[in-house]
N, C-alpha and C. Protein backbone atom coordinates (compact mmCIF):
# COMPACT_ATOMS: atom_id res chain seq x y z
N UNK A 1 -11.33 -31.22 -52.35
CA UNK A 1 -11.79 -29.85 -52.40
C UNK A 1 -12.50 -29.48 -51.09
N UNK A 2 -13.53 -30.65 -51.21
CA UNK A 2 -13.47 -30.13 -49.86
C UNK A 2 -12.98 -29.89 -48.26
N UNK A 3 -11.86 -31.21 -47.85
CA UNK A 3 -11.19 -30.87 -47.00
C UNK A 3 -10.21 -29.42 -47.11
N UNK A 4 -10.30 -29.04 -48.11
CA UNK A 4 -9.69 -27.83 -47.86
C UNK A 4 -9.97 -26.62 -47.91
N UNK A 5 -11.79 -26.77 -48.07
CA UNK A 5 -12.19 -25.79 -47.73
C UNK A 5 -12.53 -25.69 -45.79
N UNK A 6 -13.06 -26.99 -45.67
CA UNK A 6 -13.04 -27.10 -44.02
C UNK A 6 -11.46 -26.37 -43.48
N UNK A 7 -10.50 -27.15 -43.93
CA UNK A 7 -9.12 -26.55 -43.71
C UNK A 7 -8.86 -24.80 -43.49
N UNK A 8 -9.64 -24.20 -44.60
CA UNK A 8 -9.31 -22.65 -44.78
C UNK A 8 -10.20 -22.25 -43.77
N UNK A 9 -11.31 -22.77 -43.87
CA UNK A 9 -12.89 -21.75 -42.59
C UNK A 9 -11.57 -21.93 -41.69
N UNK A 10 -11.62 -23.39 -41.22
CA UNK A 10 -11.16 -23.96 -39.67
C UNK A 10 -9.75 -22.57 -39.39
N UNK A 11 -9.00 -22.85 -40.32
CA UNK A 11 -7.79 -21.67 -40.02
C UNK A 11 -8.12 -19.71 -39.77
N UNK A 12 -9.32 -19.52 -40.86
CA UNK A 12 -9.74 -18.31 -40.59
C UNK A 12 -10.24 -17.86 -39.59
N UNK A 13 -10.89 -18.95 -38.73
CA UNK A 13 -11.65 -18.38 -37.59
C UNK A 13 -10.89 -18.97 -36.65
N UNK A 14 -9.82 -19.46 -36.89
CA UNK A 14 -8.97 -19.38 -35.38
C UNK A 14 -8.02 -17.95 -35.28
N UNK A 15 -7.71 -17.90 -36.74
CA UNK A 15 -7.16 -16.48 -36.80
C UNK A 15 -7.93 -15.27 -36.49
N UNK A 16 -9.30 -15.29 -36.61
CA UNK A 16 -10.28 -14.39 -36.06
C UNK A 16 -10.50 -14.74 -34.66
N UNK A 17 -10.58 -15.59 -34.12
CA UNK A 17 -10.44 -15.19 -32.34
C UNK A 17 -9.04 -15.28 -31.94
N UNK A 18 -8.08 -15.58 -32.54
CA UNK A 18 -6.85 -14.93 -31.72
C UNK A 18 -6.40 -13.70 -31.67
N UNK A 19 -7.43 -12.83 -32.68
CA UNK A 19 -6.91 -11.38 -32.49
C UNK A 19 -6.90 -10.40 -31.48
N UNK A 20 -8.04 -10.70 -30.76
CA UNK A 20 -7.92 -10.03 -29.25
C UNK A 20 -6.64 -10.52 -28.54
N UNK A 21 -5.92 -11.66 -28.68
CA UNK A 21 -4.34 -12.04 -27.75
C UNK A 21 -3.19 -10.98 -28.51
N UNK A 22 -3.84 -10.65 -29.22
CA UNK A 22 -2.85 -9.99 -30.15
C UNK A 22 -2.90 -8.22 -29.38
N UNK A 23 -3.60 -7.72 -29.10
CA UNK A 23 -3.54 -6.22 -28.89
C UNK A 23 -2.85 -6.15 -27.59
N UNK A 24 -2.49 -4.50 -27.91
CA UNK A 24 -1.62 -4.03 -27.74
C UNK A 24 -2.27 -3.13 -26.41
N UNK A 25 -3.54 -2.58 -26.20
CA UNK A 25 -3.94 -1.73 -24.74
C UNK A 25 -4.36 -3.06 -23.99
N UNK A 26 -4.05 -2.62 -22.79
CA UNK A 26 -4.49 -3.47 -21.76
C UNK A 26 -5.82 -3.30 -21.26
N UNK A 27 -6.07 -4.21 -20.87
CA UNK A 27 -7.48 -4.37 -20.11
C UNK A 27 -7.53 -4.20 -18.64
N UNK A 28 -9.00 -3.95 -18.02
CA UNK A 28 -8.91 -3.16 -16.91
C UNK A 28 -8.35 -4.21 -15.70
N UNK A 29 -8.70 -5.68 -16.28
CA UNK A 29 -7.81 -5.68 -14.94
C UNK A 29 -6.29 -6.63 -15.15
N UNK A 30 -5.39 -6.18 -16.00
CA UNK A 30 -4.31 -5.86 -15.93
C UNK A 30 -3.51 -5.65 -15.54
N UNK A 31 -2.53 -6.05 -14.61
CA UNK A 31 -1.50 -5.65 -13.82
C UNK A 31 -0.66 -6.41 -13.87
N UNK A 32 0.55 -6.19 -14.57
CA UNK A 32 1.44 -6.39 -14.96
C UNK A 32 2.74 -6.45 -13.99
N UNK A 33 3.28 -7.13 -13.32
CA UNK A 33 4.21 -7.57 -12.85
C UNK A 33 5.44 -6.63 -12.66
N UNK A 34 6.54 -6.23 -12.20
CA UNK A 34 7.67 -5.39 -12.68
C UNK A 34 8.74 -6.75 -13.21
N UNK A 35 9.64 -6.17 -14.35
CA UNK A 35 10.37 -7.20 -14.96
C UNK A 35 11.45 -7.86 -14.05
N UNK A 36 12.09 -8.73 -14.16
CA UNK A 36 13.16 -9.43 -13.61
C UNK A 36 14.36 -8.88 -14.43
N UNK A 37 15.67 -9.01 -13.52
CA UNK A 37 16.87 -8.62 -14.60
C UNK A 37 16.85 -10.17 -14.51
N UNK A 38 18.09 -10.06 -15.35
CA UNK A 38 19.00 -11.46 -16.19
C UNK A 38 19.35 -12.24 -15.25
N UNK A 39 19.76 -11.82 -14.07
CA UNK A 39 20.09 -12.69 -13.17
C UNK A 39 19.12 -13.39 -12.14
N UNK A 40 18.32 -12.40 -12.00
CA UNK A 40 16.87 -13.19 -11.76
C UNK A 40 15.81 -13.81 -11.75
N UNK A 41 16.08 -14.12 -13.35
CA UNK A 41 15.19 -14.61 -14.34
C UNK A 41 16.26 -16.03 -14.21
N UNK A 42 17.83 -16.12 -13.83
CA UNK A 42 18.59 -17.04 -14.30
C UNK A 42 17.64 -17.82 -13.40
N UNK A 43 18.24 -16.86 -12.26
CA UNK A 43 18.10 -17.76 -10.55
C UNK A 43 16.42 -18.31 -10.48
N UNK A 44 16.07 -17.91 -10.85
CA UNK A 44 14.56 -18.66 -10.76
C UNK A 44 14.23 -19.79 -11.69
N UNK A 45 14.64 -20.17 -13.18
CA UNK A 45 14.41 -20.62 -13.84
C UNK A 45 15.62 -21.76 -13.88
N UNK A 46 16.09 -21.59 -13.43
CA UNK A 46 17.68 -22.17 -13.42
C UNK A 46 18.04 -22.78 -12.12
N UNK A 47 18.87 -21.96 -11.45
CA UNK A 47 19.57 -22.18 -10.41
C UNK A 47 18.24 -22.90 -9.15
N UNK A 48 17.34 -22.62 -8.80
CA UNK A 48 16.22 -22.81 -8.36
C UNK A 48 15.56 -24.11 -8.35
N UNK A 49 15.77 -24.22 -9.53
CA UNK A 49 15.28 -26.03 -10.02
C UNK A 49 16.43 -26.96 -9.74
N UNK A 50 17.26 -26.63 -10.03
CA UNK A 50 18.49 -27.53 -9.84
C UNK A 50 18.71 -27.78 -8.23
N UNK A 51 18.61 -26.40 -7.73
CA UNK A 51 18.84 -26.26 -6.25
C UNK A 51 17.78 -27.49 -5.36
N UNK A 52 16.68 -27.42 -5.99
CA UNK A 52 15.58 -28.30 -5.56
C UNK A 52 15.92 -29.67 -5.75
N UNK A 53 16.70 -29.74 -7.27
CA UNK A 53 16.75 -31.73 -7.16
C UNK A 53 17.85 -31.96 -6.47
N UNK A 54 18.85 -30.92 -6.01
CA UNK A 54 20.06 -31.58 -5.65
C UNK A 54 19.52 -31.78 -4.36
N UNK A 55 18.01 -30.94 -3.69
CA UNK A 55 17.86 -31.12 -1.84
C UNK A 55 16.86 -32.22 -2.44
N UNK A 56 15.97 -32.54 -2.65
CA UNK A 56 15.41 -34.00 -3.06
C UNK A 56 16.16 -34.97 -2.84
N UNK A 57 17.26 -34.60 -4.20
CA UNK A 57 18.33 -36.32 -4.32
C UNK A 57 18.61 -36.57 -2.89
N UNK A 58 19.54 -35.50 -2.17
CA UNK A 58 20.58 -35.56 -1.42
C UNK A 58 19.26 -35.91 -0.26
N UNK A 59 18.32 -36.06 0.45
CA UNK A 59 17.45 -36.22 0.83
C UNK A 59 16.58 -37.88 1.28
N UNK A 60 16.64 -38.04 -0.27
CA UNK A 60 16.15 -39.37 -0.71
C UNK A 60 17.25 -40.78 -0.25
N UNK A 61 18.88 -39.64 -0.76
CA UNK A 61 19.68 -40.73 0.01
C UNK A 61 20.06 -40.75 1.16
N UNK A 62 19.77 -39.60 1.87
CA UNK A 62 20.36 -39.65 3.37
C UNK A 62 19.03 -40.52 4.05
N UNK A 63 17.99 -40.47 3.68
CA UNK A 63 16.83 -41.12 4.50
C UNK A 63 16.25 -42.68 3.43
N UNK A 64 17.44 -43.34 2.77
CA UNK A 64 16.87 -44.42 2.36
C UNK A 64 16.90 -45.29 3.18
N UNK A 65 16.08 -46.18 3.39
CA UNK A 65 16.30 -47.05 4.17
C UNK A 65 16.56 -48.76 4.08
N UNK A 66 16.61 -48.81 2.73
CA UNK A 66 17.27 -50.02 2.15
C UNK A 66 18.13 -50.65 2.26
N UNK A 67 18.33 -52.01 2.30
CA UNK A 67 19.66 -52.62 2.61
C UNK A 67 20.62 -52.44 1.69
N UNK A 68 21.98 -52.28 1.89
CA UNK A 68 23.02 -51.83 0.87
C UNK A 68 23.45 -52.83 0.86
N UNK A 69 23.69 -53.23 -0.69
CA UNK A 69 24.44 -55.16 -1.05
C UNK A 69 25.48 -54.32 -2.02
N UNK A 70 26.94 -55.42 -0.84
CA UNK A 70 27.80 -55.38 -1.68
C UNK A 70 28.59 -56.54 -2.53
């Protein structure tokens, strides 16, 4: 009984301070970004990262300097 009353407070008052993440007017200092289209959102999240491990990899092997056993 009683872990679940600790359980209910503990949940109510997280639900009571997350309500300010919740609204909807902005605050004064606020400034909001302009959106990305679809393809820009790809190329950054996507194409971008990949682009990076393939110059890493390709990088790592042009400057290894290890002996190659065949």
């Amino acid at each position: 009984m009683r872990a679940g009353v600790v359980a209910a407070g503990t949940t109510l008052m997280m639900l009571l301070m997350s309500a300010p993440a919740l609204a909807l007017t902005p605050d004064d200092g606020d400034d909001p970004a302009p959106r990305l289209s679809a393809i820009e959102t790809i190329g950054l999240y996507v194409v971008a990262p990949i682009g990076l491990f393939v110059v890493i990899t390709a990088l790592v092997m042009v400057l290894d300097k290890s002996k190659k056993q065949v």
